[in-house]
N, C-alpha and C. Protein backbone atom coordinates (compact mmCIF):
# COMPACT_ATOMS: atom_id res chain seq x y z
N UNK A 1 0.78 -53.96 61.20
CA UNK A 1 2.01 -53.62 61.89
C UNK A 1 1.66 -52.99 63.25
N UNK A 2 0.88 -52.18 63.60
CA UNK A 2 0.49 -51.77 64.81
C UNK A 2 -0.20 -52.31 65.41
N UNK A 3 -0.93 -53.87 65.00
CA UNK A 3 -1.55 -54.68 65.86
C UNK A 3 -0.28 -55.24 66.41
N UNK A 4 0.66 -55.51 65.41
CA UNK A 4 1.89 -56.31 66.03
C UNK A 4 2.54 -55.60 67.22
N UNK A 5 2.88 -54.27 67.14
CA UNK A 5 3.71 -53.46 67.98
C UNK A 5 2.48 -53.38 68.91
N UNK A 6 1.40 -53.52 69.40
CA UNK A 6 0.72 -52.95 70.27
C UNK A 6 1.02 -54.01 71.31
N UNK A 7 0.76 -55.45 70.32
CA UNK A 7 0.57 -56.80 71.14
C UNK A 7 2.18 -56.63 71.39
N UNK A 8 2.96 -56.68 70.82
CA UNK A 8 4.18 -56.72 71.28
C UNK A 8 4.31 -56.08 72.74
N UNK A 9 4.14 -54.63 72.75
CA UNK A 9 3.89 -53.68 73.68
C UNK A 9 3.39 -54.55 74.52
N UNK A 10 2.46 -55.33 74.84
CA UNK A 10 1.45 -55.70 76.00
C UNK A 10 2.24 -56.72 76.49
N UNK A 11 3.03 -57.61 75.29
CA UNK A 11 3.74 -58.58 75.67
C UNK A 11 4.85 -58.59 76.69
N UNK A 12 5.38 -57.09 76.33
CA UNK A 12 6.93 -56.58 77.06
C UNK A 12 6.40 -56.09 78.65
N UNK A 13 5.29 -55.20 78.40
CA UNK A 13 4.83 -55.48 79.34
C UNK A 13 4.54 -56.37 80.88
N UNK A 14 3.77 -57.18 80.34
CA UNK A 14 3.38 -58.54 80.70
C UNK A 14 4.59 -59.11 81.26
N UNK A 15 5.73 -59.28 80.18
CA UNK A 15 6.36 -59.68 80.92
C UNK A 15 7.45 -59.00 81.65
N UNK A 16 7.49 -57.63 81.79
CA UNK A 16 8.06 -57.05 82.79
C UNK A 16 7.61 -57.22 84.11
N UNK A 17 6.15 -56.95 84.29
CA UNK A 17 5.20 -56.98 85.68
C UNK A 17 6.10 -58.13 85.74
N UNK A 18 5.77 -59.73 84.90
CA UNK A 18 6.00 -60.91 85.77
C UNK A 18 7.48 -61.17 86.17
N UNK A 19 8.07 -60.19 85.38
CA UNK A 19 10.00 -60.34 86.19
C UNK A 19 9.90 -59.53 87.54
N UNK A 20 9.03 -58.22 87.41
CA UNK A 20 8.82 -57.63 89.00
C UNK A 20 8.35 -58.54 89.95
N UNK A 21 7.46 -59.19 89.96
CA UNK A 21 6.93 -60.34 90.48
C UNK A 21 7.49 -61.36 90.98
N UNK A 22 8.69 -61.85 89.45
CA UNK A 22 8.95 -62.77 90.70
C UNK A 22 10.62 -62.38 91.12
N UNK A 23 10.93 -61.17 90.79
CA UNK A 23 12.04 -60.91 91.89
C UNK A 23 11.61 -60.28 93.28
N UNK A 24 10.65 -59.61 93.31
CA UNK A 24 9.47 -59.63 94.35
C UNK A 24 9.15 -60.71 95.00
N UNK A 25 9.10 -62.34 94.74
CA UNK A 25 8.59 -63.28 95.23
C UNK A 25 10.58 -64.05 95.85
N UNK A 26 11.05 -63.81 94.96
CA UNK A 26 12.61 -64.60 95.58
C UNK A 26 12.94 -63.52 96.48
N UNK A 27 12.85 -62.29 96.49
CA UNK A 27 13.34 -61.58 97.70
C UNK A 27 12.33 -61.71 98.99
N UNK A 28 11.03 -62.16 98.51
CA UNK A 28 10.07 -62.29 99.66
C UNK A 28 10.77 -64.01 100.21
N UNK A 29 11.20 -64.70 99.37
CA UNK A 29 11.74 -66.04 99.67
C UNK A 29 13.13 -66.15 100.46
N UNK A 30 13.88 -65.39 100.05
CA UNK A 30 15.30 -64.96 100.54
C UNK A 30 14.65 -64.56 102.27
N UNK A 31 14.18 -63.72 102.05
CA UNK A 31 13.57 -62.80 103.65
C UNK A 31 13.53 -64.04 104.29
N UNK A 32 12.34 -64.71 104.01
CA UNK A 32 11.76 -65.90 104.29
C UNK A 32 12.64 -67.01 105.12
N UNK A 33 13.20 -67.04 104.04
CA UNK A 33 14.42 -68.16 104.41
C UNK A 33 15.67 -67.75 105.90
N UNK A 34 15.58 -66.62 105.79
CA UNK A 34 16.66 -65.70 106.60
C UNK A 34 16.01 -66.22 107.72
N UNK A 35 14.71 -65.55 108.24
CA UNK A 35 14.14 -65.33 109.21
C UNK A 35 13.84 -66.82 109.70
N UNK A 36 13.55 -68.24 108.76
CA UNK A 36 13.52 -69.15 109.46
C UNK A 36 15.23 -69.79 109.65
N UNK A 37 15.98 -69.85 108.85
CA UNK A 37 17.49 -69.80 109.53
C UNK A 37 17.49 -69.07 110.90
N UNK A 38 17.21 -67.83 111.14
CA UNK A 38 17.40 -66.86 112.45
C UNK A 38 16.41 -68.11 113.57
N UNK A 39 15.08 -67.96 113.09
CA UNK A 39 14.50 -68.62 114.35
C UNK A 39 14.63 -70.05 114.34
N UNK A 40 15.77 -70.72 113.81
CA UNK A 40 16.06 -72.19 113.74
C UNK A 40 16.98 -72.06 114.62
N UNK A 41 17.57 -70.86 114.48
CA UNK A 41 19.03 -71.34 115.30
C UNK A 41 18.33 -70.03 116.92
N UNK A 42 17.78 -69.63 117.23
CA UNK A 42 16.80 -69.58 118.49
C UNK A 42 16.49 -70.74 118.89
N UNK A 43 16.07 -71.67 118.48
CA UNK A 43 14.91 -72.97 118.97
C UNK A 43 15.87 -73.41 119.34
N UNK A 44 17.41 -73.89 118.21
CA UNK A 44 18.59 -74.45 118.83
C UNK A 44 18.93 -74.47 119.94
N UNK A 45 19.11 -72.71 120.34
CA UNK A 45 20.25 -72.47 121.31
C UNK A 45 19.19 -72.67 122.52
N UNK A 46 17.89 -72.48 122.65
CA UNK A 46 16.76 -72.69 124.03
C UNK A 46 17.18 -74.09 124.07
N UNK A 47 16.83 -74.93 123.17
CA UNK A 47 16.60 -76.41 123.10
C UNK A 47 18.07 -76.91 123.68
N UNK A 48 19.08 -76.47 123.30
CA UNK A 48 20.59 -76.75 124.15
C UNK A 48 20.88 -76.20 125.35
N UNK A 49 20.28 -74.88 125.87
CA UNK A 49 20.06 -74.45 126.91
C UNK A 49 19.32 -75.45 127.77
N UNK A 50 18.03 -75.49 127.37
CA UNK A 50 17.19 -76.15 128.10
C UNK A 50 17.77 -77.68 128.69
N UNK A 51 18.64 -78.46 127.42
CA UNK A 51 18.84 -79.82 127.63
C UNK A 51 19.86 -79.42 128.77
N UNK A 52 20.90 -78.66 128.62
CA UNK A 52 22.12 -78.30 129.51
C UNK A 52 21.42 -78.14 131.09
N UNK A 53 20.20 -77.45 131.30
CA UNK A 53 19.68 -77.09 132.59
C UNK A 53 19.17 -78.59 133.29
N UNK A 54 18.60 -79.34 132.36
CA UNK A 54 17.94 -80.40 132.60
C UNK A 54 18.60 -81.39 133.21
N UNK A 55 20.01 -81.52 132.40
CA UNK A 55 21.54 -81.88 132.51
C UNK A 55 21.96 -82.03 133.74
N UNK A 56 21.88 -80.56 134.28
CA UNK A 56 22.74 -80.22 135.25
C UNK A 56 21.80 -80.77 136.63
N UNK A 57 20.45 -80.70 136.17
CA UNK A 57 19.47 -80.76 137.84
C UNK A 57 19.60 -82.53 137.78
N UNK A 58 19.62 -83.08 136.65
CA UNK A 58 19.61 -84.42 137.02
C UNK A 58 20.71 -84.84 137.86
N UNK A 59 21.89 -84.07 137.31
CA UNK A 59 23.11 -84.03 138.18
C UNK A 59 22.98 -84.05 139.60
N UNK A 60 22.41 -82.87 139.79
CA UNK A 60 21.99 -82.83 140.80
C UNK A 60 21.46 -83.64 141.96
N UNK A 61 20.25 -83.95 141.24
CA UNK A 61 19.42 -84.76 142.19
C UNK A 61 20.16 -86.32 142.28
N UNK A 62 21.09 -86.50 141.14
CA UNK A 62 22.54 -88.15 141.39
C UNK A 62 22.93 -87.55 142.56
N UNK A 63 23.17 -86.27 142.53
CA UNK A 63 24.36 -86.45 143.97
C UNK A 63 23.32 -86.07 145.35
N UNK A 64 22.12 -85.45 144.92
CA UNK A 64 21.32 -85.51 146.07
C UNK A 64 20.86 -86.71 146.67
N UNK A 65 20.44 -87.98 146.15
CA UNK A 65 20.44 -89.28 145.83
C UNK A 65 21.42 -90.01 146.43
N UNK A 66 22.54 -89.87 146.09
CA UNK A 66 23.62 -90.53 146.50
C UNK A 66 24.19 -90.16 147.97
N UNK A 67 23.61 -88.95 148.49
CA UNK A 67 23.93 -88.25 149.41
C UNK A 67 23.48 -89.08 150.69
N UNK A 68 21.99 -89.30 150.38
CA UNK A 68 21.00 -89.64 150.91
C UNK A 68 20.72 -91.02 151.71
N UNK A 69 21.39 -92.00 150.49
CA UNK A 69 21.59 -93.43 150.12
C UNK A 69 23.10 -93.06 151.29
N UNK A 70 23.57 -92.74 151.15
CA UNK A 70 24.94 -92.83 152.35
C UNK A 70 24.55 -92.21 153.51
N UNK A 71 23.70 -91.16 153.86
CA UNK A 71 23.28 -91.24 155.33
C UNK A 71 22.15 -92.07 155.54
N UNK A 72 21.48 -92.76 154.93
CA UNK A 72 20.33 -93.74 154.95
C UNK A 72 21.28 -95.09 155.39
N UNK A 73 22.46 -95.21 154.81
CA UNK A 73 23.38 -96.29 155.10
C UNK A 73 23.54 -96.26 156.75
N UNK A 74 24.33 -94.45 156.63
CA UNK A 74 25.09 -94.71 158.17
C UNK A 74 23.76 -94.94 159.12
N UNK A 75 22.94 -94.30 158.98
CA UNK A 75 21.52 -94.66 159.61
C UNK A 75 21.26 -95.99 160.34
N UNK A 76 21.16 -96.34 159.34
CA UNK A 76 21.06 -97.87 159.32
C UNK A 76 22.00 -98.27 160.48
N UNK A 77 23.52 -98.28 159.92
CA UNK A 77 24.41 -99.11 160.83
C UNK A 77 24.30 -98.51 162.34
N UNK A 78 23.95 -97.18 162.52
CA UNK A 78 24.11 -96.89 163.95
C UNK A 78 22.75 -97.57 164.66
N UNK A 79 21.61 -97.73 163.97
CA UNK A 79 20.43 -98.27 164.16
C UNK A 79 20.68 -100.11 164.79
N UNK A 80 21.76 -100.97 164.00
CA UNK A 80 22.16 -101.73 164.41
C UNK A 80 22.80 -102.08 165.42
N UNK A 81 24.32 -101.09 165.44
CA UNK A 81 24.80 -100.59 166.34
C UNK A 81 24.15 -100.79 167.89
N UNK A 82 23.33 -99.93 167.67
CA UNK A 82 22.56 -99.48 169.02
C UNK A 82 21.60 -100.67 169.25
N UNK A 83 20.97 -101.36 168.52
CA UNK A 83 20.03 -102.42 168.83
C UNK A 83 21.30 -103.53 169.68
N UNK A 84 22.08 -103.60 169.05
CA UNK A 84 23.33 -104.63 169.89
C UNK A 84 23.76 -104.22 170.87
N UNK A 85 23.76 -103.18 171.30
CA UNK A 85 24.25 -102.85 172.51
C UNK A 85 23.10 -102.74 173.15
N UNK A 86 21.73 -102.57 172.95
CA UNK A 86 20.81 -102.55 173.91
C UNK A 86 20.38 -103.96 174.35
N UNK A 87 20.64 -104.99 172.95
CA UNK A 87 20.64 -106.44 173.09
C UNK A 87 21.28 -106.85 174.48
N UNK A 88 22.94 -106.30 174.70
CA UNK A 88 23.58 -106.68 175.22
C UNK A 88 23.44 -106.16 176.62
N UNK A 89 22.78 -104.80 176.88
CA UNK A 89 22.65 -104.64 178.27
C UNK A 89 21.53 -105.24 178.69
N UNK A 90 20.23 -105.56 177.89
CA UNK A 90 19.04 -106.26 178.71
C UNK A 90 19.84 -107.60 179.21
N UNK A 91 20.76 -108.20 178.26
CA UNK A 91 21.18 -109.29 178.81
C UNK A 91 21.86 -109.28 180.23
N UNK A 92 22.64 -108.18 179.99
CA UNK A 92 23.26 -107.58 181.55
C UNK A 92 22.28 -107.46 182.65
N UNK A 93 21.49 -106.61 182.15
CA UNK A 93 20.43 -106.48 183.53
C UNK A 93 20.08 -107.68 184.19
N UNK A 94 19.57 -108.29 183.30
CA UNK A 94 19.04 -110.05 183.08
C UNK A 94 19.53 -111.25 184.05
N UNK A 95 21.28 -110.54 183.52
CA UNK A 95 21.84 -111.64 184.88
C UNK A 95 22.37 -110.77 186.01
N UNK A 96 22.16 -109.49 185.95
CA UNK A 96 22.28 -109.16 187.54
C UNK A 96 21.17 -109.13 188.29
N UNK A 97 20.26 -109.15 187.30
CA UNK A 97 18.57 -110.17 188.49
C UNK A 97 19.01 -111.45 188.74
N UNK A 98 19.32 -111.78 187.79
CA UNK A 98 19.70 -113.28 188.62
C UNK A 98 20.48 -113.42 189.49
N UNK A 99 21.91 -112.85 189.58
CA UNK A 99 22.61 -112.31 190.84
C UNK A 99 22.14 -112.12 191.92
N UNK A 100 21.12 -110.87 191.51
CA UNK A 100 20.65 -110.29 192.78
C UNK A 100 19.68 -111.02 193.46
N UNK A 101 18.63 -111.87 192.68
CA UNK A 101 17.98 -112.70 193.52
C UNK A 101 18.91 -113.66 194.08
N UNK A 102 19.64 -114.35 193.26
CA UNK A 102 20.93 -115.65 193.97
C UNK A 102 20.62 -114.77 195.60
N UNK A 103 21.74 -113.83 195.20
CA UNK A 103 22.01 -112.82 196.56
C UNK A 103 20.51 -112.87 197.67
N UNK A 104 20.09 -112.65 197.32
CA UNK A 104 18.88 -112.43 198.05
C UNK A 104 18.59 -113.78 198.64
N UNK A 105 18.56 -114.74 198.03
CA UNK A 105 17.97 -116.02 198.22
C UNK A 105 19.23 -116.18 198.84
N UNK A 106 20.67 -116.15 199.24
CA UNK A 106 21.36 -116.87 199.89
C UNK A 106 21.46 -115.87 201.55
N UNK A 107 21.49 -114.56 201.34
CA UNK A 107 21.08 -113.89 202.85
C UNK A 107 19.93 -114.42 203.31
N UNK A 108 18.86 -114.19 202.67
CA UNK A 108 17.19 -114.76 203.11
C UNK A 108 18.18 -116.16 203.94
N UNK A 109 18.18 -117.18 203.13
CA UNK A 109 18.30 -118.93 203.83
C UNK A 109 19.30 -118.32 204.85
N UNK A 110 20.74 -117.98 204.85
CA UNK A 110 21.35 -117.78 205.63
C UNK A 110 21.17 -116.91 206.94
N UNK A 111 20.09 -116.06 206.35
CA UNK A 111 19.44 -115.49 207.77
C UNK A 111 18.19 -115.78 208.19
N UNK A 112 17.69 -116.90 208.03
CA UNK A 112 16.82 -118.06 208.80
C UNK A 112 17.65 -119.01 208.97
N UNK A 113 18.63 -119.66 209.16
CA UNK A 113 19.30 -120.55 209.14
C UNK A 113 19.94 -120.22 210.40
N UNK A 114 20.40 -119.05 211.07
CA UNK A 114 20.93 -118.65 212.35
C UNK A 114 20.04 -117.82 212.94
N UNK A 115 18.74 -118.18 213.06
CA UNK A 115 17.73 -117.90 213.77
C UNK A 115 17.24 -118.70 214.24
């Protein structure tokens, strides 16, 4: 009988430690769990932050882009612009040499001609 109650004893024991243990181990699990819930929803809110910043500069640089692409346009056309009108005065110059020599060449003959 007192081998029984001793082992019994060791048994109750035994298994008291292992109920300390493992409510010791689910509250270490509970913790556990908390703290990666907490730093899940950290990573979240950076990671939505971050995409939102990323978001916004791409934005950005569309309308910096687009900005760019329209004075690169007007660029352009005044670049045209101006090539046509410079087209058009060499042509001017062009024939007032020719004028002016005509001119020249008809005083020249006309003033050997009454000499």
């Amino acid at each position: 009988v007192e081998t029984v109650t001793t082992e019994l004893s060791a048994e109750r024991s035994l298994s008291q430690r292992l109920e300390n243990t493992r409510q010791q181990l689910e509250r270490q699990n509970k913790e556990l769990r908390s703290k990666l819930q907490e730093l899940d929803g950290v990573i979240r809110s950076k990671y939505r932050t971050n995409v939102a910043t990323l978001e916004l500069k791409i934005s950005q640089l569309e309308e910096q882009l687009e900005q760019e692409s329209k004075e690169r346009s007007l660029a352009n056309k005044f670049l045209r612009r101006t090539e046509k009108k410079m087209k058009e005065l060499m042509l001017q110059i062009e024939d007032e040499r020719r004028h002016a020599d005509q001119f020249k060449d008809q005083v020249g003959w006309g003033g050997r001609v009454g000499w």
